[in-house]
Protein backbone atom coordinates (compact mmCIF):
# COMPACT_ATOMS: atom_id res chain seq x y z
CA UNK A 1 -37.20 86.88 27.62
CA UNK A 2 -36.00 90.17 29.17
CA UNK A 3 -35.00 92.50 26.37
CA UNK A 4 -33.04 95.69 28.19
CA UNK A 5 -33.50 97.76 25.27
CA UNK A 6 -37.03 97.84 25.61
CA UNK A 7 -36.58 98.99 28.73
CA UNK A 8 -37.01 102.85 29.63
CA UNK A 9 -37.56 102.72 33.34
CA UNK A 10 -40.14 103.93 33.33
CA UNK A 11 -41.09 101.57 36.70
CA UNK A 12 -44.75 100.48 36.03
CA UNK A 13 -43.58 96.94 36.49
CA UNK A 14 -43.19 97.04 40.10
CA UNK A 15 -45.36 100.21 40.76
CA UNK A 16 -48.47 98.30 39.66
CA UNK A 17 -47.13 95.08 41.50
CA UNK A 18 -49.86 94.01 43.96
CA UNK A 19 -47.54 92.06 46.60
CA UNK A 20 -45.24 95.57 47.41
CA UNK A 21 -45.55 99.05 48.04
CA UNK A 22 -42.91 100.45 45.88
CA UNK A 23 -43.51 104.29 44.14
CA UNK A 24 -42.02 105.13 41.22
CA UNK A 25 -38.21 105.74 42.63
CA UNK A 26 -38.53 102.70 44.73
CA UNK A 27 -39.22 100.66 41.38
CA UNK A 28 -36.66 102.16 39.38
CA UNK A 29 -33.95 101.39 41.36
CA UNK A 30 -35.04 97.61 41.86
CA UNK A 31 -34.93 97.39 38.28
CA UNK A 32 -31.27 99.21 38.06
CA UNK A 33 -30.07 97.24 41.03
CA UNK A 34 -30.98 93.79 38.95
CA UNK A 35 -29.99 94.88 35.51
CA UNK A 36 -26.29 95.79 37.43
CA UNK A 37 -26.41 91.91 38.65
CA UNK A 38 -26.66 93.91 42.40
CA UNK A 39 -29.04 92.09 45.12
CA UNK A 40 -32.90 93.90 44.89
CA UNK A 41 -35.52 93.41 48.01
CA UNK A 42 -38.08 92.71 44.91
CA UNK A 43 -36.28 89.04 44.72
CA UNK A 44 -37.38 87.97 48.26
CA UNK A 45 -40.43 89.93 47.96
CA UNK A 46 -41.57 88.31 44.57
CA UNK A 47 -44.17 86.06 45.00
CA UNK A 48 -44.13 84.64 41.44
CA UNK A 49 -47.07 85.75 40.05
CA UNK A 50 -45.24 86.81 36.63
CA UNK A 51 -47.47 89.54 36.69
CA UNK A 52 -44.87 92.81 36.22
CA UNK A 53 -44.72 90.44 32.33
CA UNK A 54 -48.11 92.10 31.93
CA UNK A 55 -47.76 95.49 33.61
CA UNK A 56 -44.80 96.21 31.55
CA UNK A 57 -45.90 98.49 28.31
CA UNK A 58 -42.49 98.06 26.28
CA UNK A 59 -42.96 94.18 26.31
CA UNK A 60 -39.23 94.49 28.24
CA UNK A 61 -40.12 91.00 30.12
CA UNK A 62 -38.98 92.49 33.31
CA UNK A 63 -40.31 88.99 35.23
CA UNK A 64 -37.58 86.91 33.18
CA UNK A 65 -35.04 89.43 34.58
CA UNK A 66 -36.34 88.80 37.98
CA UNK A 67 -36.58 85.10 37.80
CA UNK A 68 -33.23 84.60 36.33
CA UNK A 69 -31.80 86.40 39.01
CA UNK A 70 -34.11 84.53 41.73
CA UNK A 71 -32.62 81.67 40.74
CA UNK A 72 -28.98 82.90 40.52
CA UNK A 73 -28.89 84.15 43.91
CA UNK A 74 -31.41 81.29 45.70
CA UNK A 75 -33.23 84.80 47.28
CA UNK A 76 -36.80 83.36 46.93
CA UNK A 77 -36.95 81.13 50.28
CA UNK A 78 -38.84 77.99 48.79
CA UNK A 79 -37.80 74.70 51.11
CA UNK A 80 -35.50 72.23 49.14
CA UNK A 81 -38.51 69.71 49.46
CA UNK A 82 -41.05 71.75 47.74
CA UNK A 83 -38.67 72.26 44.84
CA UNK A 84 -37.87 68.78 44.79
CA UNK A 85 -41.20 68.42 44.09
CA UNK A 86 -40.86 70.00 40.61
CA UNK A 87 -38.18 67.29 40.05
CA UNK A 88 -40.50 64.03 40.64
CA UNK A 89 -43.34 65.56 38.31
CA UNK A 90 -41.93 64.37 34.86
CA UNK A 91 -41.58 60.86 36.31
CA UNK A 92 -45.37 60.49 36.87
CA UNK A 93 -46.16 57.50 34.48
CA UNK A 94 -47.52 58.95 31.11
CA UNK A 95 -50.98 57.69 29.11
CA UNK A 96 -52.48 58.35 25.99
CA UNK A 97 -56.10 56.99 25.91
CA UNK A 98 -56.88 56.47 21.91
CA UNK A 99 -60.08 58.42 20.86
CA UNK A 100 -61.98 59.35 17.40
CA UNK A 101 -59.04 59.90 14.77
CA UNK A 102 -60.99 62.74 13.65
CA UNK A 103 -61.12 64.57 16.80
CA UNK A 104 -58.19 66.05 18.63
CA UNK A 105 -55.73 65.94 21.65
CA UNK A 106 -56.81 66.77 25.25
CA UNK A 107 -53.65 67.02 27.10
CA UNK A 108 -53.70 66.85 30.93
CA UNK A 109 -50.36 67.84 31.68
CA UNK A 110 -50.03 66.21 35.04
CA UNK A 111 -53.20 67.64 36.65
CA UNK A 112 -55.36 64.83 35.94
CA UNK A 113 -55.32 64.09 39.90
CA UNK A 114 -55.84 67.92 40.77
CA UNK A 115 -59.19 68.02 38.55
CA UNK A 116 -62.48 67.92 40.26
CA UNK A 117 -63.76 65.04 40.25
CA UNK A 118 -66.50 64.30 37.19
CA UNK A 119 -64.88 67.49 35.50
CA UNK A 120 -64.07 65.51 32.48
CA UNK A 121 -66.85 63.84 32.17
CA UNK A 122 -68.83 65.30 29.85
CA UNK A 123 -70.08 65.17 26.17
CA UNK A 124 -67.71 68.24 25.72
CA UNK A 125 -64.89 65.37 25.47
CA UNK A 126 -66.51 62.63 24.36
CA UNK A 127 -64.56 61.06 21.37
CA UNK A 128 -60.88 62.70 22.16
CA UNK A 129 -58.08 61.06 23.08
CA UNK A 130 -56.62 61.40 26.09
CA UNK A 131 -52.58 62.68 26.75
CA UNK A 132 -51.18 62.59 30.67
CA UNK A 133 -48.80 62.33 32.52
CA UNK A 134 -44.92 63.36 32.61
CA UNK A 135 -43.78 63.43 29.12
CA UNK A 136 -46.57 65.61 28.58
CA UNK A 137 -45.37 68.34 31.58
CA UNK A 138 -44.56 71.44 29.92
CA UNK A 139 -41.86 72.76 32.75
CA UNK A 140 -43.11 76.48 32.68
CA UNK A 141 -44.67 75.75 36.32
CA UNK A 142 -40.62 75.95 37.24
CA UNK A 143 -41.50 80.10 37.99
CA UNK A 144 -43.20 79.05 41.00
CA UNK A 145 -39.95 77.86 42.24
CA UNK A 146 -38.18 80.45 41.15
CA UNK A 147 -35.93 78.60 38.16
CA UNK A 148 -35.78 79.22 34.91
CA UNK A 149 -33.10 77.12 33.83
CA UNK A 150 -35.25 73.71 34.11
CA UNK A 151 -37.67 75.61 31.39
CA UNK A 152 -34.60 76.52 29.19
CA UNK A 153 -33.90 72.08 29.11
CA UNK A 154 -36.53 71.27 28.60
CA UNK A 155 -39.00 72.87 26.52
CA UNK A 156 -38.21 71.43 23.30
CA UNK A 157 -38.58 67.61 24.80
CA UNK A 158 -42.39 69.04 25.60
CA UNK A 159 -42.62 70.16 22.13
CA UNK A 160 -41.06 67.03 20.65
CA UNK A 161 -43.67 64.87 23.02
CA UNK A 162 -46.51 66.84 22.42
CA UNK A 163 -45.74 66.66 18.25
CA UNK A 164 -45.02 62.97 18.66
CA UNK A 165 -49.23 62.81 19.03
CA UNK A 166 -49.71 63.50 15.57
CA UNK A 167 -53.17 65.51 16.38
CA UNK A 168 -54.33 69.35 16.97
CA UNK A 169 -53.80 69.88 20.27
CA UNK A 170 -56.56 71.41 23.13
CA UNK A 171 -54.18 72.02 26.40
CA UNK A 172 -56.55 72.47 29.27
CA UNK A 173 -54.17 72.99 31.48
CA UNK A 174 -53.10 77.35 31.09
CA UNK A 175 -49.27 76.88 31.72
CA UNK A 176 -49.15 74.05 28.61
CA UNK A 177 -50.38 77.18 26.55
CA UNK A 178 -48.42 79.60 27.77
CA UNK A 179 -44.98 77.83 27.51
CA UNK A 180 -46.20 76.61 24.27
CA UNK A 181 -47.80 79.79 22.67
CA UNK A 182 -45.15 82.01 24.00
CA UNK A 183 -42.58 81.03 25.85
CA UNK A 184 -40.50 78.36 23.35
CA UNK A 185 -40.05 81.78 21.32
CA UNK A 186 -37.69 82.73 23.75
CA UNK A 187 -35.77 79.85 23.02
CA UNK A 188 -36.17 79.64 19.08
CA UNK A 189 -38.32 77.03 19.10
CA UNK A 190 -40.49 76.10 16.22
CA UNK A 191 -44.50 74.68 16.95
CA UNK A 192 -44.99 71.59 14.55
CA UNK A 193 -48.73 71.36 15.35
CA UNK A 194 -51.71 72.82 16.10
CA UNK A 195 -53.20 73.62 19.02
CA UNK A 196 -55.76 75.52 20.89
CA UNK A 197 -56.42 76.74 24.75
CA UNK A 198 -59.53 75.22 26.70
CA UNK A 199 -61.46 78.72 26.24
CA UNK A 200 -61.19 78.76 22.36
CA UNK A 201 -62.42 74.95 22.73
CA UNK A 202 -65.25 75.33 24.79
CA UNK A 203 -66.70 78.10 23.22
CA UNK A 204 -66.73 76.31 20.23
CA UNK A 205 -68.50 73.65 21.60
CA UNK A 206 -70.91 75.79 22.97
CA UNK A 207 -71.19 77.99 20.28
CA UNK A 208 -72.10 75.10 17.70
CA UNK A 209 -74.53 73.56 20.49
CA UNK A 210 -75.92 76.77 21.88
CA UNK A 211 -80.11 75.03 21.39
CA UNK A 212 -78.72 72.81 24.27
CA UNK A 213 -77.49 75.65 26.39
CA UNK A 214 -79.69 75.75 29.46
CA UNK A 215 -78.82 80.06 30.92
CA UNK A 216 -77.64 80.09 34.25
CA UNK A 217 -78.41 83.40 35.15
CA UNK A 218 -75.49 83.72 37.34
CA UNK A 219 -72.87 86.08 38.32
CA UNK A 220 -69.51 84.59 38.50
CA UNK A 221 -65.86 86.06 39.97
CA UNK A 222 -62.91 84.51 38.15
CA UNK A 223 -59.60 83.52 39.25
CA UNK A 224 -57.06 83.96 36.33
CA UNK A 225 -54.56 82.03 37.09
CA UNK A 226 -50.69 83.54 37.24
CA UNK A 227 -49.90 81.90 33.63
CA UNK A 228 -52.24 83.59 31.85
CA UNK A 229 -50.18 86.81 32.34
CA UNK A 230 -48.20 85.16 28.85
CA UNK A 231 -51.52 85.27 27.08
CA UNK A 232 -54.01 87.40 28.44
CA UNK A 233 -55.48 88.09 24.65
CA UNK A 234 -57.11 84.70 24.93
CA UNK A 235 -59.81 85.99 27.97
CA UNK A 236 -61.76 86.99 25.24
CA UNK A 237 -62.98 83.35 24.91
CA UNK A 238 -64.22 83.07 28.26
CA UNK A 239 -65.69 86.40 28.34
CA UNK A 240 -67.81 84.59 24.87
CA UNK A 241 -68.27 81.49 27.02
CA UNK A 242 -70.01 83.18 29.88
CA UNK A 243 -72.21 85.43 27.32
CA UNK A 244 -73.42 82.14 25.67
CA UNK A 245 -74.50 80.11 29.04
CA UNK A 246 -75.77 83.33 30.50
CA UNK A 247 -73.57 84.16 33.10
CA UNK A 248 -72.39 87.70 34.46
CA UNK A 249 -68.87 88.26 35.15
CA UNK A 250 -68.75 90.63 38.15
CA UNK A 251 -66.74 93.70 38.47
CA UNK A 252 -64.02 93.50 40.84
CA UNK A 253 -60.98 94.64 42.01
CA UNK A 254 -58.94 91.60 41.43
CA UNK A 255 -59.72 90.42 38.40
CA UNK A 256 -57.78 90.82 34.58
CA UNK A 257 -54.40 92.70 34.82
CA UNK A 258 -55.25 93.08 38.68
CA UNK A 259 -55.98 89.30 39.12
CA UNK A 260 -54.09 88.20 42.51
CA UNK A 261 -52.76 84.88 42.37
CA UNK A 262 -54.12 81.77 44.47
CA UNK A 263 -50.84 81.85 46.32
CA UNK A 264 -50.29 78.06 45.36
CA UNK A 265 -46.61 78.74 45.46
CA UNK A 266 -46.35 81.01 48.08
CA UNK A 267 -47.85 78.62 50.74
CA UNK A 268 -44.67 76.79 51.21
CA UNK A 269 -42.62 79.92 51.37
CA UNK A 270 -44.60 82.21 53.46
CA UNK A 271 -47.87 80.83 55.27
CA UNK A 272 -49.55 83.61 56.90
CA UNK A 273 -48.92 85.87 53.72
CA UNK A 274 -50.59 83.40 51.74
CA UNK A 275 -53.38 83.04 53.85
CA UNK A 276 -53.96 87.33 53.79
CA UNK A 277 -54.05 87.01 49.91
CA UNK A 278 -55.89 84.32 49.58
CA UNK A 279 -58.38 86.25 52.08
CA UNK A 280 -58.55 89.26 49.76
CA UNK A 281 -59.49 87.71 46.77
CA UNK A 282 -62.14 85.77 48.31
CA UNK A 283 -63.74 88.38 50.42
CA UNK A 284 -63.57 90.74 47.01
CA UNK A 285 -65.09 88.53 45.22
CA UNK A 286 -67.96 87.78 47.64
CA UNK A 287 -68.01 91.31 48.36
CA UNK A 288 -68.59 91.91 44.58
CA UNK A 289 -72.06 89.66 44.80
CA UNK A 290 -70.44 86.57 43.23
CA UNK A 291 -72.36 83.32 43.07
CA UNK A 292 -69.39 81.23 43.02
CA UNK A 293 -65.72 81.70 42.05
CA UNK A 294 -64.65 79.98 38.48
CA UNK A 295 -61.03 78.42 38.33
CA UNK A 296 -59.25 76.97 35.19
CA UNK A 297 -56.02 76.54 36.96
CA UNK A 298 -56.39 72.85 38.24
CA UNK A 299 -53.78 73.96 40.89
CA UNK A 300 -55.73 77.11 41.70
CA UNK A 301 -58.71 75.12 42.04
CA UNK A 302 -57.17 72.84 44.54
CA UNK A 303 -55.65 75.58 46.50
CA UNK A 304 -58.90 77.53 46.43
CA UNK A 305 -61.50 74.66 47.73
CA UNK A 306 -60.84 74.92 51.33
CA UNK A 307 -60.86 78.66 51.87
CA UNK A 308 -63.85 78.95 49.81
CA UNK A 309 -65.87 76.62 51.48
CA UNK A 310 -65.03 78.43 54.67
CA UNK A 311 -66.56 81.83 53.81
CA UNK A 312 -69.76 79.85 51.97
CA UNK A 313 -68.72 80.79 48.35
CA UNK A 314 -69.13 78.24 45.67
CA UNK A 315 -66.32 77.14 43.84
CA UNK A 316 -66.69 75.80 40.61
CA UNK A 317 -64.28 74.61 37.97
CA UNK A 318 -64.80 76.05 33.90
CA UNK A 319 -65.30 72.72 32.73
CA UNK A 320 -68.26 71.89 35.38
CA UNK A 321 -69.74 75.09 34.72
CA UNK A 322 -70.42 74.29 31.15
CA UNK A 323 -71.51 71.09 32.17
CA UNK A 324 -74.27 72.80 34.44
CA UNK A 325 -75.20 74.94 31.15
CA UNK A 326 -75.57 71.99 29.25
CA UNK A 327 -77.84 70.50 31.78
CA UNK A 328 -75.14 67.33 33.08
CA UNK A 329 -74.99 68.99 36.16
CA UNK A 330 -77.05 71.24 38.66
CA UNK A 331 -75.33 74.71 39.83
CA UNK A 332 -74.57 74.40 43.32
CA UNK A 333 -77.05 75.29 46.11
């Protein structure tokens, strides 16, 4: 939540911003202009990434300043349809598939039908049960539409559902972690239960069953996707993950606190600018001698299939790479 006394203009928010080309001056008076409740050029600019959250060294939360005053002012052009959209996904119908009682929750969110196909099948999740659907949608995916008030409703119904399950938690989808592990604090919400991100899960698995671990001997780029700017402590787990199936995560320029986003949200706003991201970050990370390009984001990795099969790179989602480690599954090509 956006805390002005933490804030000492200092700028870096916007400086470090990869969508503009604002210097220090520029930045500071963006931030002045929205603190004042004046318009700012960063609100039509903003592409939603959440990533000036990161950049920001007094924890200040300048992107909650931003988005609240996105949505205030309707500056970030999204079509009425594609923010519609948001509306309909809490009505997709909701299942919980019963697994072992002593094994926990996998909650899909609602990205079971953006998943690769196979990507759950695996002895990774055999035995859990299975949560989906929309009383299971944790809202924080409202940024992309530039609203924060649908977040503010909601977020202790996702809590309430998600504690209804009675079981430790493993949220595959980043966004479920991210409004749970950080953003219900701005809201004074209490976690009844326990829970856990994918990473922290799969290195576990892998960890306790590394005699089954087949190396890869790859080198991998990964696409971070825009909600791990809440929690970007937890990379350490997939940094683990790829030391343990022997996998070599290249050096590039947009990766970690430089990650660019898929542009997901930005293709319904602005097309071509999309397109000249998206073409960027692939090219960088082919440039950067990448044998594929990892996703977690199930949206990300929906976005992202099409413009990497263009330029030849593999795409592969974290789930079917540690399938391929554990032998289910051959690495592609």
């Amino acid at each position: 939540m956006w805390d002005a006394s933490k804030c000492n203009l200092c700028g870096d928010c916007l400086v470090k911003c990869l969508y503009v080309n604002y210097d220090k001056d520029k930045a500071v008076a963006e931030i002045k202009a929205l603190i004042e409740g004046n318009e700012a050029d960063i609100l039509s600019q903003c592409v939603t990434c959440c990533g000036c959250r990161e950049y920001c060294p007094t924890g200040a939360d300048p992107y909650d300043l931003i988005l609240k005053a996105q949505e205030r002012t309707e500056a970030f052009p999204i079509p009425a349809e594609a923010a519609g959209a948001f509306d309909l996904t809490s009505m997709i119908p909701s299942e919980v598939i019963t697994g072992d009682p002593d094994k926990p929750v996998l909650s899909l969110c609602v990205m079971e039908r953006q998943l690769p196909e196979g990507a759950l099948d695996s002895q990774l999740f055999k035995g859990m049960t299975i949560a989906k659907g929309g009383d299971y949608f944790c809202y924080i995916g409202y940024v992309h539409v530039a609203k924060e008030s649908p977040i503010a409703k909601n977020a202790q119904k996702f809590i309430d559902n998600i504690a209804s399950l009675g079981k430790e938690i493993v949220f595959i989808h980043d966004d479920c972690y991210a409004m749970t592990h950080t953003k219900v604090k701005d809201y004074g919400i209490t976690v009844p239960f326990k829970y856990m991100h994918i990473f922290e899960y799969l290195r576990n698995y892998i960890r306790d069953h590394r005699n089954s671990i087949i190396k890869l001997d790859k080198k991998i780029a990964y696409q971070r996707p825009c909600a791990s700017r809440y929690t970007p402590e937890k990379d350490v787990f997939l940094d683990e993950i790829f030391q343990l199936i022997g996998v070599e995560r290249v050096k590039r320029r947009y990766d970690r606190e430089t990650a660019l986003c898929c542009t997901g949200p930005l293709i319904n706003v602005n097309r071509e600018r999309a397109i000249q991201i998206q073409t960027k970050n692939i090219e960088d990370a082919i440039a950067s001698g990448a044998d594929a390009l990892v996703t977690l984001c199930p949206m990300c990795d929906r976005v992202l299939r099409r413009p990497t099969s263009e330029r030849g790179l593999n795409k592969i989602y974290i789930t079917d790479l540690c399938r391929m480690a554990l032998g289910e599954e051959a690495f592609p090509g």
